[in-house]
Each structure stands twice: as structure tokens, then as C-alpha cells.
N, C-alpha and C. Protein backbone atom coordinates (compact mmCIF):
# COMPACT_ATOMS: atom_id res chain seq x y z
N UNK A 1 -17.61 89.26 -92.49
CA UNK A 1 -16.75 89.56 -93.61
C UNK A 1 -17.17 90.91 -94.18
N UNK A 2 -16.32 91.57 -94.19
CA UNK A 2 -16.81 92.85 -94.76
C UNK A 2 -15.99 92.96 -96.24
N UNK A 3 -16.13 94.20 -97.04
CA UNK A 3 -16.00 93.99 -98.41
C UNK A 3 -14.53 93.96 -99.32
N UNK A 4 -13.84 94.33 -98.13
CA UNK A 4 -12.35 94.21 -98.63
C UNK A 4 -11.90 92.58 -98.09
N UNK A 5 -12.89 92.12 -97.19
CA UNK A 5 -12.12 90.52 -97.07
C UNK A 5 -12.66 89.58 -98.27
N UNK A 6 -13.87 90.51 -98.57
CA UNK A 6 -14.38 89.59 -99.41
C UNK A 6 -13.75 89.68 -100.94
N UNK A 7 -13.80 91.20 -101.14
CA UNK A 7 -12.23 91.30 -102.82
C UNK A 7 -11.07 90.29 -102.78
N UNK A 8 -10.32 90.09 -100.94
CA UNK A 8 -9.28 89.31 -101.02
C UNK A 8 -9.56 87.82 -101.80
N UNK A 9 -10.74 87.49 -100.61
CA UNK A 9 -10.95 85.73 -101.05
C UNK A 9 -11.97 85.52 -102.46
N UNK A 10 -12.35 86.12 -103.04
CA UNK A 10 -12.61 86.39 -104.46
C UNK A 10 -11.00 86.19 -105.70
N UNK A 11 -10.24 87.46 -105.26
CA UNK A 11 -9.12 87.25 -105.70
C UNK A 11 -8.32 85.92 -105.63
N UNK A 12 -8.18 85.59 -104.28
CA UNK A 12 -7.88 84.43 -103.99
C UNK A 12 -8.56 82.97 -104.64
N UNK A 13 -9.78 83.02 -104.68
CA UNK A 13 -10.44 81.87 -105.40
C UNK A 13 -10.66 81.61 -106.85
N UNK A 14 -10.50 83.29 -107.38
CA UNK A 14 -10.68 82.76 -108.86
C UNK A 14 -8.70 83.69 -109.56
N UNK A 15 -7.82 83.52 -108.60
CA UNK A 15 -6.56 83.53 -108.89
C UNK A 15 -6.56 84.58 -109.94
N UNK A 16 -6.75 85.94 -109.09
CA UNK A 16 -7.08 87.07 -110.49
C UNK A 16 -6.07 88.31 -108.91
N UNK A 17 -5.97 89.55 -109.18
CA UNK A 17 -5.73 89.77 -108.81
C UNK A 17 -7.11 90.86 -107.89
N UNK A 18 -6.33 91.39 -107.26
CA UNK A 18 -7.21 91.96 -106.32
C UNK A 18 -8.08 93.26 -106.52
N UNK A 19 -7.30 94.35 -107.60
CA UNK A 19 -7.81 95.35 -108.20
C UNK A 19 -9.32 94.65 -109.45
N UNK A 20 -8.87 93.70 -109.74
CA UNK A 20 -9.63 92.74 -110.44
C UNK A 20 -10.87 92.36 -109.70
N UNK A 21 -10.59 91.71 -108.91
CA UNK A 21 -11.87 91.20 -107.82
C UNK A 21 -12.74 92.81 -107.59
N UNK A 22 -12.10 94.01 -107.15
CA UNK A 22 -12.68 94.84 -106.81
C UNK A 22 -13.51 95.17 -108.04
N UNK A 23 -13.17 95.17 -109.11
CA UNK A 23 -13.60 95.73 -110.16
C UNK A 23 -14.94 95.09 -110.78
N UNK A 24 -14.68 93.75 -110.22
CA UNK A 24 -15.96 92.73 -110.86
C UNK A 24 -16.71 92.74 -109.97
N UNK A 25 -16.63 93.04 -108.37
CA UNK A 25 -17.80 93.05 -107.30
C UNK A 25 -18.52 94.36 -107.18
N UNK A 26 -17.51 95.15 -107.38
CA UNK A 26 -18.46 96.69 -107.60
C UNK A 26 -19.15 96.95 -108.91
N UNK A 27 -18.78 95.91 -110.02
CA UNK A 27 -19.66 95.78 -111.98
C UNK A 27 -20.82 94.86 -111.34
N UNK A 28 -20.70 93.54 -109.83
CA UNK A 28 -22.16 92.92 -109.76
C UNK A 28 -22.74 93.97 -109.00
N UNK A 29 -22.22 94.66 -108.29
CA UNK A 29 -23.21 95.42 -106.87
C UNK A 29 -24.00 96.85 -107.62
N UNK A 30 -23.29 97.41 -108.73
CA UNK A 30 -24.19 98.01 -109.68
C UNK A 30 -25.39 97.68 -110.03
N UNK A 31 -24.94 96.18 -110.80
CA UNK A 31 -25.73 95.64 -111.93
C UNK A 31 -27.19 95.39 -110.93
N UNK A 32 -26.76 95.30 -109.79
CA UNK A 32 -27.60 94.54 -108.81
C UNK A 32 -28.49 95.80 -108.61
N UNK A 33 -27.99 96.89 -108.02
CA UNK A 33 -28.40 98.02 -107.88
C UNK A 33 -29.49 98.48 -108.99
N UNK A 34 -28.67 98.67 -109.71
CA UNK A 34 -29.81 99.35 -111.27
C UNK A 34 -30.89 98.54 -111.49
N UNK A 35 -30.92 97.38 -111.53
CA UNK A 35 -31.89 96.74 -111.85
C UNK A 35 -32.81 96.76 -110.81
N UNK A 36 -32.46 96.62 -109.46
CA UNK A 36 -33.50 96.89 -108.24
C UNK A 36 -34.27 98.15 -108.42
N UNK A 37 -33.84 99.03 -108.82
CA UNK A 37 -33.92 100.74 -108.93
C UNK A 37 -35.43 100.62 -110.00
N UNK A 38 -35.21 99.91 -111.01
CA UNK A 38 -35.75 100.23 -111.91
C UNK A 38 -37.23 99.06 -111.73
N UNK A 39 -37.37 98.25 -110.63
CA UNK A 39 -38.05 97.70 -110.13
C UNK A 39 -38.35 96.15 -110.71
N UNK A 40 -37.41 95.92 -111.55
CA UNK A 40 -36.71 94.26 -111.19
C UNK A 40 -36.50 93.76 -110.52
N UNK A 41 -36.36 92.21 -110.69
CA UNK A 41 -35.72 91.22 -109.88
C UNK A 41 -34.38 90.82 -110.47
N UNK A 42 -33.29 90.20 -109.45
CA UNK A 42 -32.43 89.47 -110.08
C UNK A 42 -32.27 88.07 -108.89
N UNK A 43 -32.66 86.79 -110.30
CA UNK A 43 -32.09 85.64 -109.72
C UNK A 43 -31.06 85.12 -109.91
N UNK A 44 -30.22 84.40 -108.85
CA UNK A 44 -29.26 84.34 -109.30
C UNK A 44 -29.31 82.61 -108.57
N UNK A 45 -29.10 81.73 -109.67
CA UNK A 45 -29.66 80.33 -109.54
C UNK A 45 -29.07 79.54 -107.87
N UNK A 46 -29.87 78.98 -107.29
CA UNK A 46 -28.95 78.44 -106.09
C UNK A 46 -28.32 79.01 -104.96
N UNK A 47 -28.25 80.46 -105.66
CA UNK A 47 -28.09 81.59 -104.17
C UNK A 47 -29.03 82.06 -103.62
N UNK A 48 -29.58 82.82 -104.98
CA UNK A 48 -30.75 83.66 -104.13
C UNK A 48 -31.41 84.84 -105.17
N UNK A 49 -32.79 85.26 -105.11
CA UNK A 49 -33.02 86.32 -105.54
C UNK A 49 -33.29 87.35 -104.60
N UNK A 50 -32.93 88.77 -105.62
CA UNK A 50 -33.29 89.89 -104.83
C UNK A 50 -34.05 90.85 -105.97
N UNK A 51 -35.07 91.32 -104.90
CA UNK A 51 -36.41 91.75 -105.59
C UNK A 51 -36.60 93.21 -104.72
N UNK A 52 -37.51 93.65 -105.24
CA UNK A 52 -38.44 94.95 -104.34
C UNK A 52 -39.62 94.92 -103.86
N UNK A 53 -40.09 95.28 -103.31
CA UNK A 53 -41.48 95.03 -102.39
C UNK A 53 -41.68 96.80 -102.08
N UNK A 54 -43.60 96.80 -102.17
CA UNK A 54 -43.67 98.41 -101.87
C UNK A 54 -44.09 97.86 -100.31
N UNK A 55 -44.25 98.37 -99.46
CA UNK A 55 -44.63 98.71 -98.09
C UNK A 55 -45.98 99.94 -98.03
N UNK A 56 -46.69 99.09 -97.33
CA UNK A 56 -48.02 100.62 -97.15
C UNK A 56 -48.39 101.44 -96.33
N UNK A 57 -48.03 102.19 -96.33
CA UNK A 57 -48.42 103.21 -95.39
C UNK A 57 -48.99 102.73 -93.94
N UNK A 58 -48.41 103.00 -92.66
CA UNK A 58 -48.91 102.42 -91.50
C UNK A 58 -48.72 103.72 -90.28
N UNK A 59 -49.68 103.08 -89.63
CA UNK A 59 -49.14 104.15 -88.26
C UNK A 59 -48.55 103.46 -87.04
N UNK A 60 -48.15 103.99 -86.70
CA UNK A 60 -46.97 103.03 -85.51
C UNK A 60 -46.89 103.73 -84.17
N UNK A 61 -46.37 103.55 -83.49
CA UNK A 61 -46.45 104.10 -82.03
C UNK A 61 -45.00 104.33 -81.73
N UNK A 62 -44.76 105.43 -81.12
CA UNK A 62 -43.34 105.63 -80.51
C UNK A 62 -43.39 105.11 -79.08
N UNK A 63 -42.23 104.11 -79.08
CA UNK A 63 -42.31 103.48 -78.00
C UNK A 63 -42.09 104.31 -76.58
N UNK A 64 -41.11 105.24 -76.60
CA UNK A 64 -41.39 106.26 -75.48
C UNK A 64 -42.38 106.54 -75.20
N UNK A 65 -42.98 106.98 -75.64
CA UNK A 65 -44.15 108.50 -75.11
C UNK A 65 -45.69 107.20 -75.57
N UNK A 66 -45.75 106.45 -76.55
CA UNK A 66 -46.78 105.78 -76.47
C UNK A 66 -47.76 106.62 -77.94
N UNK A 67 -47.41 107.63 -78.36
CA UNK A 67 -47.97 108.67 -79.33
C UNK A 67 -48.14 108.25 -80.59
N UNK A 68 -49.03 108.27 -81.34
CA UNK A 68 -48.96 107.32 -82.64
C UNK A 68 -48.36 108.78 -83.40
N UNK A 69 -47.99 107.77 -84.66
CA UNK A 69 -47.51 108.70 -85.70
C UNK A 69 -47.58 107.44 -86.97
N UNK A 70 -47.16 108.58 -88.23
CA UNK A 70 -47.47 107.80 -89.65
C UNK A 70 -46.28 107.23 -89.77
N UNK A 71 -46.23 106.00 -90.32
CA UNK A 71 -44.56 105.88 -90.81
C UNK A 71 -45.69 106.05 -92.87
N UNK A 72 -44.63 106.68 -93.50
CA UNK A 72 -44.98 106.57 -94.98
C UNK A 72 -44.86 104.80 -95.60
N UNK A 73 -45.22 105.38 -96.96
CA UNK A 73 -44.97 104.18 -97.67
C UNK A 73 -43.45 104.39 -98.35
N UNK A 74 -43.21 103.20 -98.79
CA UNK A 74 -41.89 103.25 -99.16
C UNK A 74 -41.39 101.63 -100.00
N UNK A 75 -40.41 102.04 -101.03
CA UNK A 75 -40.37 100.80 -100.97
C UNK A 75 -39.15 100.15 -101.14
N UNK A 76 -39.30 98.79 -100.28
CA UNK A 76 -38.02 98.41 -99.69
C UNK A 76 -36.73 97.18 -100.78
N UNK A 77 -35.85 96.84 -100.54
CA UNK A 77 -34.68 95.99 -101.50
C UNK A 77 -35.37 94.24 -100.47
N UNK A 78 -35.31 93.15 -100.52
CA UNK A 78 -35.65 91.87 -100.35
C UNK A 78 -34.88 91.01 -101.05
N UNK A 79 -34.69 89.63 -100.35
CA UNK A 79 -34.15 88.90 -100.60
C UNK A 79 -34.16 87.56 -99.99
N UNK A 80 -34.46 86.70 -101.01
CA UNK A 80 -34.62 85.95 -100.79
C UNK A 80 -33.75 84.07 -100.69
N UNK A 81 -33.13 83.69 -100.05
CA UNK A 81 -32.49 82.69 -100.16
C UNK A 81 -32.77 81.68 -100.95
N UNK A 82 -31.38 81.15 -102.22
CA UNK A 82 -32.22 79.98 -102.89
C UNK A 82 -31.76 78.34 -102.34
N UNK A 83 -32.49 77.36 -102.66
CA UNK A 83 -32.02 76.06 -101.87
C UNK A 83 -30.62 75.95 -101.62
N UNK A 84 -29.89 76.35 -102.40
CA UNK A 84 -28.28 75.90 -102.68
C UNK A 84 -27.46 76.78 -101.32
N UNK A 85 -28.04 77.76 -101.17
CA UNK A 85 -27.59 78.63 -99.64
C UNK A 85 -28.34 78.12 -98.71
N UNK A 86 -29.17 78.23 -98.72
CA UNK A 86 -30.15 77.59 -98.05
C UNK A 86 -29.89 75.97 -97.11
N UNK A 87 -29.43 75.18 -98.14
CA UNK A 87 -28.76 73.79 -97.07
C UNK A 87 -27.49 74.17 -97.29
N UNK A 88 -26.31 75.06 -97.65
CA UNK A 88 -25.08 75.04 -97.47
C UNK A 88 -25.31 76.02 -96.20
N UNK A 89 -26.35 76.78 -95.59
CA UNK A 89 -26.38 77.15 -94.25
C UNK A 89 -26.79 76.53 -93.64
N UNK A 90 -27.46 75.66 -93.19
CA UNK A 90 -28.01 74.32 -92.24
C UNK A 90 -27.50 73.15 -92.63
């Protein structure tokens, strides 16, 4: 599902229209955004949280040539599944 099927069946489920749906998934994917940015979490009960995690500095190998090199640190978006997705996927 990509993000215009998902505005449709949004629209479709909460009987709003579709400029509507767009408007409220791009106000969560912000909200979601900024708060990750600023190095929050957001839970969101029964779905899932999404958090940040730093990563540390490692060296890694290029699989061609076999040559190590640095990968930096950095830090990455995570997420985590909550029970309610969790058995509505199994």
C-alpha cells in the first residue's frame, strides 16, 4: 500500500473526504517527524512506538575488495510493534 491508497481507505473508513484524509496523514507524519527530530518517542497505544536510537561508530568491510573502512555514527528512526499489531499480524 503506498500513500495515496492509504488517503483513499482512510477517507473511506472514517467517511471524510479525501483532501481530508490527506491533510490529517501528512498533520500525523509531521507530528511524528518533529518529535523524532527532537529526540522523542511517540507511543501510540496497541500499534506501536517509534523512537531514536544513536548507532556507534563501526568499521565494516566492503564486500568487494575485502578493504575495511569507517561507517560513522549516526542516529537512526526505530520502531517498535505494540501487542495489538503484533497478534492482528500473526
Amino acid at each position: 500500500m503506498n500513500k495515496s491508497e492509504l488517503v483513499a481507505a482512510i477517507a473511506d473508513s472514517a467517511e471524510i473526504t479525501k483532501a481530508d484524509a490527506s491533510r490529517a496523514l501528512q498533520a500525523l507524519l509531521d507530528s511524528v517527524t518533529s518529535t523524532l527530530s527532537k529526540g522523542d518517542s511517540v507511543a501510540l497505544t496497541g500499534f506501536g512506538t517509534f523512537s531514536v536510537s544513536k548507532r556507534a561508530a563501526r568499521t565494516g568491510r566492503n564486500p568487494s575488495t575485502g578493504k575495511a573502512l569507517k561507517i560513522p555514527a549516526k542516529t537512526v528512526a526505530k520502531f517498535k510493534a505494540g501487542k495489538g499489531l503484533s497478534e492482528a499480524v500473526n
